[in-house]
N, C-alpha and C. Protein backbone atom coordinates (compact mmCIF):
# COMPACT_ATOMS: atom_id res chain seq x y z
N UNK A 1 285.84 238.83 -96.44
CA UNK A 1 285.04 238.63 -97.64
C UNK A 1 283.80 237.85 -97.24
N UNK A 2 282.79 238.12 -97.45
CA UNK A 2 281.99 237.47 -97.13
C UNK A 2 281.30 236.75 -97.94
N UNK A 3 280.91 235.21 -97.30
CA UNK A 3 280.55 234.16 -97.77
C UNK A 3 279.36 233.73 -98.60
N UNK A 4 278.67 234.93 -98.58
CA UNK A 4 277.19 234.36 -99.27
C UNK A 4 276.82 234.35 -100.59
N UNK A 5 276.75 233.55 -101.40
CA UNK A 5 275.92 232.90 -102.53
C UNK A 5 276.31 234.15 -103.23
N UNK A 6 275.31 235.22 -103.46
CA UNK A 6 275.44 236.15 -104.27
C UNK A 6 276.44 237.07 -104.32
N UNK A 7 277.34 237.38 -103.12
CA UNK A 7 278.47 237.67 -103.38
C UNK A 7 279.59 237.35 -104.35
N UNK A 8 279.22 235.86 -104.27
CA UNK A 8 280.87 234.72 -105.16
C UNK A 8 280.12 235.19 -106.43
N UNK A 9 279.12 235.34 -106.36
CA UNK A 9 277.97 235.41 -108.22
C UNK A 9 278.17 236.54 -109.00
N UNK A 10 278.29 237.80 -107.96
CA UNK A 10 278.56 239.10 -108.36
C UNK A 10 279.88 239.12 -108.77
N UNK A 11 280.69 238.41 -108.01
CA UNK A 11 282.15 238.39 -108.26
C UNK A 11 282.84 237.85 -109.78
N UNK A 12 282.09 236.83 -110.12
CA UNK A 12 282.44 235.89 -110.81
C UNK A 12 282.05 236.92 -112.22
N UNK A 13 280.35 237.32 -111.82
CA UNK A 13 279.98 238.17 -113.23
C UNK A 13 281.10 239.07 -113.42
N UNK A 14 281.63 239.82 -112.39
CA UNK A 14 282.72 240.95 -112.86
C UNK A 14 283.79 240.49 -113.74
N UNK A 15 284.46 239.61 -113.00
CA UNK A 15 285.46 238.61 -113.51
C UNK A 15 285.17 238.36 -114.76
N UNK A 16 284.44 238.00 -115.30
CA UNK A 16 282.99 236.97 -116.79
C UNK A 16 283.26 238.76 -117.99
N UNK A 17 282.66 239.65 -117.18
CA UNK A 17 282.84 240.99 -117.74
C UNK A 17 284.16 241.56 -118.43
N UNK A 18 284.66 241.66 -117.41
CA UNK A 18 286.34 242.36 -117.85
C UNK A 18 286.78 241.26 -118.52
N UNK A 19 286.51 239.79 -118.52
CA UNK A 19 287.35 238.98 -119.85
C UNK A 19 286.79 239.68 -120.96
N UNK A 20 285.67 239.53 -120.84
CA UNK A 20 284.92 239.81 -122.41
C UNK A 20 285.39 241.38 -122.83
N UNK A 21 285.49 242.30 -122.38
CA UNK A 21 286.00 243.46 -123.04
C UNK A 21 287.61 243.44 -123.00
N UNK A 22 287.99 242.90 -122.63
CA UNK A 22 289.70 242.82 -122.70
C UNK A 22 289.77 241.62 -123.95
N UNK A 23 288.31 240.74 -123.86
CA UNK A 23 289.22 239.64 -125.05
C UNK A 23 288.60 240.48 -126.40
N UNK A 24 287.52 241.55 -126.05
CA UNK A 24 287.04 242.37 -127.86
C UNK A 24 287.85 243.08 -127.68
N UNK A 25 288.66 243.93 -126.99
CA UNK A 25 289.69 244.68 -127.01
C UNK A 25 290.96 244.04 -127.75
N UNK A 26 291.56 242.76 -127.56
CA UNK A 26 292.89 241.79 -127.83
C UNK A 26 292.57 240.98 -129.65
N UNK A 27 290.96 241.36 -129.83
CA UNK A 27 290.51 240.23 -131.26
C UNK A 27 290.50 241.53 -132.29
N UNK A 28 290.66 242.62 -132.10
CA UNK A 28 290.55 243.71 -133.02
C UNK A 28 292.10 243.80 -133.81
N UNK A 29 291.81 243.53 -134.86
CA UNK A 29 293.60 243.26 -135.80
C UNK A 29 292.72 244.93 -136.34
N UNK A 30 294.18 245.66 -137.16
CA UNK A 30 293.91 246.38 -137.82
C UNK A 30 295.18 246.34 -138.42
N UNK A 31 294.87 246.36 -140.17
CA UNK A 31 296.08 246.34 -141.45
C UNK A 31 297.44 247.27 -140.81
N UNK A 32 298.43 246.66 -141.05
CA UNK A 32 299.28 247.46 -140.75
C UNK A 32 299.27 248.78 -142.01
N UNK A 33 300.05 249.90 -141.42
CA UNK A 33 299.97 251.05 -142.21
C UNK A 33 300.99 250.75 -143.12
N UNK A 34 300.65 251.56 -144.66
CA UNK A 34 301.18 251.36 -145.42
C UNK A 34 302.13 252.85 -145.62
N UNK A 35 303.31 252.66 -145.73
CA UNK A 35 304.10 253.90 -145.74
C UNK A 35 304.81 253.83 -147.10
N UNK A 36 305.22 254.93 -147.63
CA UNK A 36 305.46 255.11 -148.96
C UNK A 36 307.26 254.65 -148.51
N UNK A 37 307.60 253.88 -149.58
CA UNK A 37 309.35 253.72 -149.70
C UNK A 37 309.73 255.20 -149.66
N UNK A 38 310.73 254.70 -148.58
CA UNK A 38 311.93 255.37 -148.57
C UNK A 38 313.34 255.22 -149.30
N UNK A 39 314.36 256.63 -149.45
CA UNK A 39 315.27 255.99 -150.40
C UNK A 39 316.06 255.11 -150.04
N UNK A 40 316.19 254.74 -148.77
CA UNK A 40 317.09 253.34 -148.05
C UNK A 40 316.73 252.33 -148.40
N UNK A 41 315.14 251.86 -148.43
CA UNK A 41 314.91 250.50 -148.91
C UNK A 41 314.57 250.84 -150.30
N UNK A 42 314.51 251.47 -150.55
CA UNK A 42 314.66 251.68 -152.64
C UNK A 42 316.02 251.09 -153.14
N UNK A 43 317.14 251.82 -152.19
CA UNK A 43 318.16 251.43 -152.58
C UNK A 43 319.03 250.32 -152.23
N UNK A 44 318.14 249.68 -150.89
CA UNK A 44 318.94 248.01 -150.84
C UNK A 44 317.86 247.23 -151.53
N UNK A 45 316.79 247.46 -151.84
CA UNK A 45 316.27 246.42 -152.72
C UNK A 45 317.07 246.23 -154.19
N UNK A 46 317.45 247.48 -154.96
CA UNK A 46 318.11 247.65 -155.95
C UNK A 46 319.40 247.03 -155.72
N UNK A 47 320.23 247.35 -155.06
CA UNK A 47 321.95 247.05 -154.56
C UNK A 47 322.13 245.14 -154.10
N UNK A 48 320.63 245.02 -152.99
CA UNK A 48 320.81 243.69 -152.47
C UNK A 48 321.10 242.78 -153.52
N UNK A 49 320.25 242.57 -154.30
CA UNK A 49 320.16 241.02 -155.75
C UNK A 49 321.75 241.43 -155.98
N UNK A 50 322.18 242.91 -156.64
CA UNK A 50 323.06 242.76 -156.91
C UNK A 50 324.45 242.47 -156.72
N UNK A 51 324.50 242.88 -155.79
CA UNK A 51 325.61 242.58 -154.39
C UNK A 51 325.83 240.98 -154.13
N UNK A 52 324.50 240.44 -154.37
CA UNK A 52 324.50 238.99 -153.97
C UNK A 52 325.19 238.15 -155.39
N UNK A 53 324.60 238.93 -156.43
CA UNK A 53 325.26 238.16 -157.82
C UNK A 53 326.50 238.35 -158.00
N UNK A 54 327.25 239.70 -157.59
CA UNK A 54 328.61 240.02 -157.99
C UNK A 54 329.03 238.98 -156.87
N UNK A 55 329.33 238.75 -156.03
CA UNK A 55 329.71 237.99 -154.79
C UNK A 55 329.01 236.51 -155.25
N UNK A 56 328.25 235.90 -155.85
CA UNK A 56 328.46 234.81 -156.98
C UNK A 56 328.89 234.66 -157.67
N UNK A 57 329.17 235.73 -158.40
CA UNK A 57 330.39 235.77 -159.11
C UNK A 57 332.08 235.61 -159.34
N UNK A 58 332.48 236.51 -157.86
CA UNK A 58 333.36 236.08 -157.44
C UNK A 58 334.13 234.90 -157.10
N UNK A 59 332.88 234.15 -156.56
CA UNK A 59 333.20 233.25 -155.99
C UNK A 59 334.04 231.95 -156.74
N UNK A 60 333.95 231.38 -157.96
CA UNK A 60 335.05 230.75 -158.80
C UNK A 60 336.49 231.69 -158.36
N UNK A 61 336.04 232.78 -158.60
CA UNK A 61 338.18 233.47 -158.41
C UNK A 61 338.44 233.34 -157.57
N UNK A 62 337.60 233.28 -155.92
CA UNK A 62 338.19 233.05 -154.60
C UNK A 62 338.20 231.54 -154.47
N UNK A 63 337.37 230.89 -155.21
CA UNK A 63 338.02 229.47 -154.81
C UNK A 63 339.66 229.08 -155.36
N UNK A 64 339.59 229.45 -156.58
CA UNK A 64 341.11 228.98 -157.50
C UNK A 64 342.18 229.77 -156.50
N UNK A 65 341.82 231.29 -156.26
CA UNK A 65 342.86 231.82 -154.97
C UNK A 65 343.47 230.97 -153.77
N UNK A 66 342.46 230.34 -153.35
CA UNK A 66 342.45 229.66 -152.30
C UNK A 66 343.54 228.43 -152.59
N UNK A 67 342.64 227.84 -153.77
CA UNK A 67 343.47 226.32 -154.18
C UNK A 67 345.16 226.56 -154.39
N UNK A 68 345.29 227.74 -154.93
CA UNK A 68 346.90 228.08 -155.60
C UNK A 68 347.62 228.47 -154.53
N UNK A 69 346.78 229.36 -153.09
CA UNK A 69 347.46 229.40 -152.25
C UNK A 69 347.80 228.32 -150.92
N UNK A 70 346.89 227.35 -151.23
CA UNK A 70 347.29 226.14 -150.62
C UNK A 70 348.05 225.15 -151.15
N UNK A 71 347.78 225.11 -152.70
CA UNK A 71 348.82 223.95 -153.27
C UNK A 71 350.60 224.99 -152.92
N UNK A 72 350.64 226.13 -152.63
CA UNK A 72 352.43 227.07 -152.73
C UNK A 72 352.42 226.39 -151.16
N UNK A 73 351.50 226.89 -150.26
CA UNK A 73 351.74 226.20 -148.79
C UNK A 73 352.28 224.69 -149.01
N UNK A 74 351.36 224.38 -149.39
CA UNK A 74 351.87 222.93 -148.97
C UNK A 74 353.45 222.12 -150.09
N UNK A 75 353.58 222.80 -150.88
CA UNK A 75 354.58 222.23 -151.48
C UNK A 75 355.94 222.88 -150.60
N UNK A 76 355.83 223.72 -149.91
CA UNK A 76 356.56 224.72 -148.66
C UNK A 76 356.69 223.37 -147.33
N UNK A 77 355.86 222.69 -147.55
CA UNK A 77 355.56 222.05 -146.32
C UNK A 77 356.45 220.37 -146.90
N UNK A 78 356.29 220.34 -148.35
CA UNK A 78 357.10 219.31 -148.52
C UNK A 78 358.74 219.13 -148.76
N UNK A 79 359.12 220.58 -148.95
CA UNK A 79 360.41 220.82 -149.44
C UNK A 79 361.20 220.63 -147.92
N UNK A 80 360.42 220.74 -147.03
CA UNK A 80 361.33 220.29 -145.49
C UNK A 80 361.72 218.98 -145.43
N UNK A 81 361.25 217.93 -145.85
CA UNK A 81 361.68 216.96 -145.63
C UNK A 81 361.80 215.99 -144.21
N UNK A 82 362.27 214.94 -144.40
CA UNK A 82 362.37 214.10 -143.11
C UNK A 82 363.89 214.59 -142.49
N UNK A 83 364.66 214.81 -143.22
CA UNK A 83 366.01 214.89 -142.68
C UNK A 83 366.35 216.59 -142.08
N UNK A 84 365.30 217.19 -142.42
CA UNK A 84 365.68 218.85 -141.93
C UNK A 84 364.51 218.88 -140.63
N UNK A 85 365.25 219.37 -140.07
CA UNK A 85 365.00 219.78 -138.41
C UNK A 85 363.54 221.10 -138.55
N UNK A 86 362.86 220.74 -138.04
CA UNK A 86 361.18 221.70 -138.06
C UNK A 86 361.67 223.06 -136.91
């Protein structure tokens, strides 16, 4: 490579160049495209809220489930006693 002055200058302009069209190339946004709904997201937008409310809903009956099936466990767990062998 050779050493002289205008060589490193020429070099550097190239270098100086290709940033600048690679960085107007990288600053160009363009809107994403707008595509018409499909019936998949028609129909989880519709289903999602609802799905989410019935399953709020539920949720009081799966707690009391829960509670009734832990208070039968554990009264199972008291009827053993100290004197009966585990």
């Amino acid at each position: 490579m050779p050493s002289d002055p205008d060589h490193v200058l020429d070099a550097i302009d190239g270098v100086v160049d290709e940033w600048e069209t690679l960085s107007a190339d990288a600053m160009r946004w363009a809107p994403p495209e707008t595509k018409s709904p499909d019936l998949m997201s028609e129909v989880s937008e519709i289903l999602g809220p609802l799905v989410n409310a019935f399953s709020q809903v539920l949720r009081p009956v799966s707690d009391a489930l829960e509670r009734a099936l832990q208070a039968a466990f554990d009264d199972d767990d008291e009827d053993d006693g100290p004197g009966r062998p585990a």
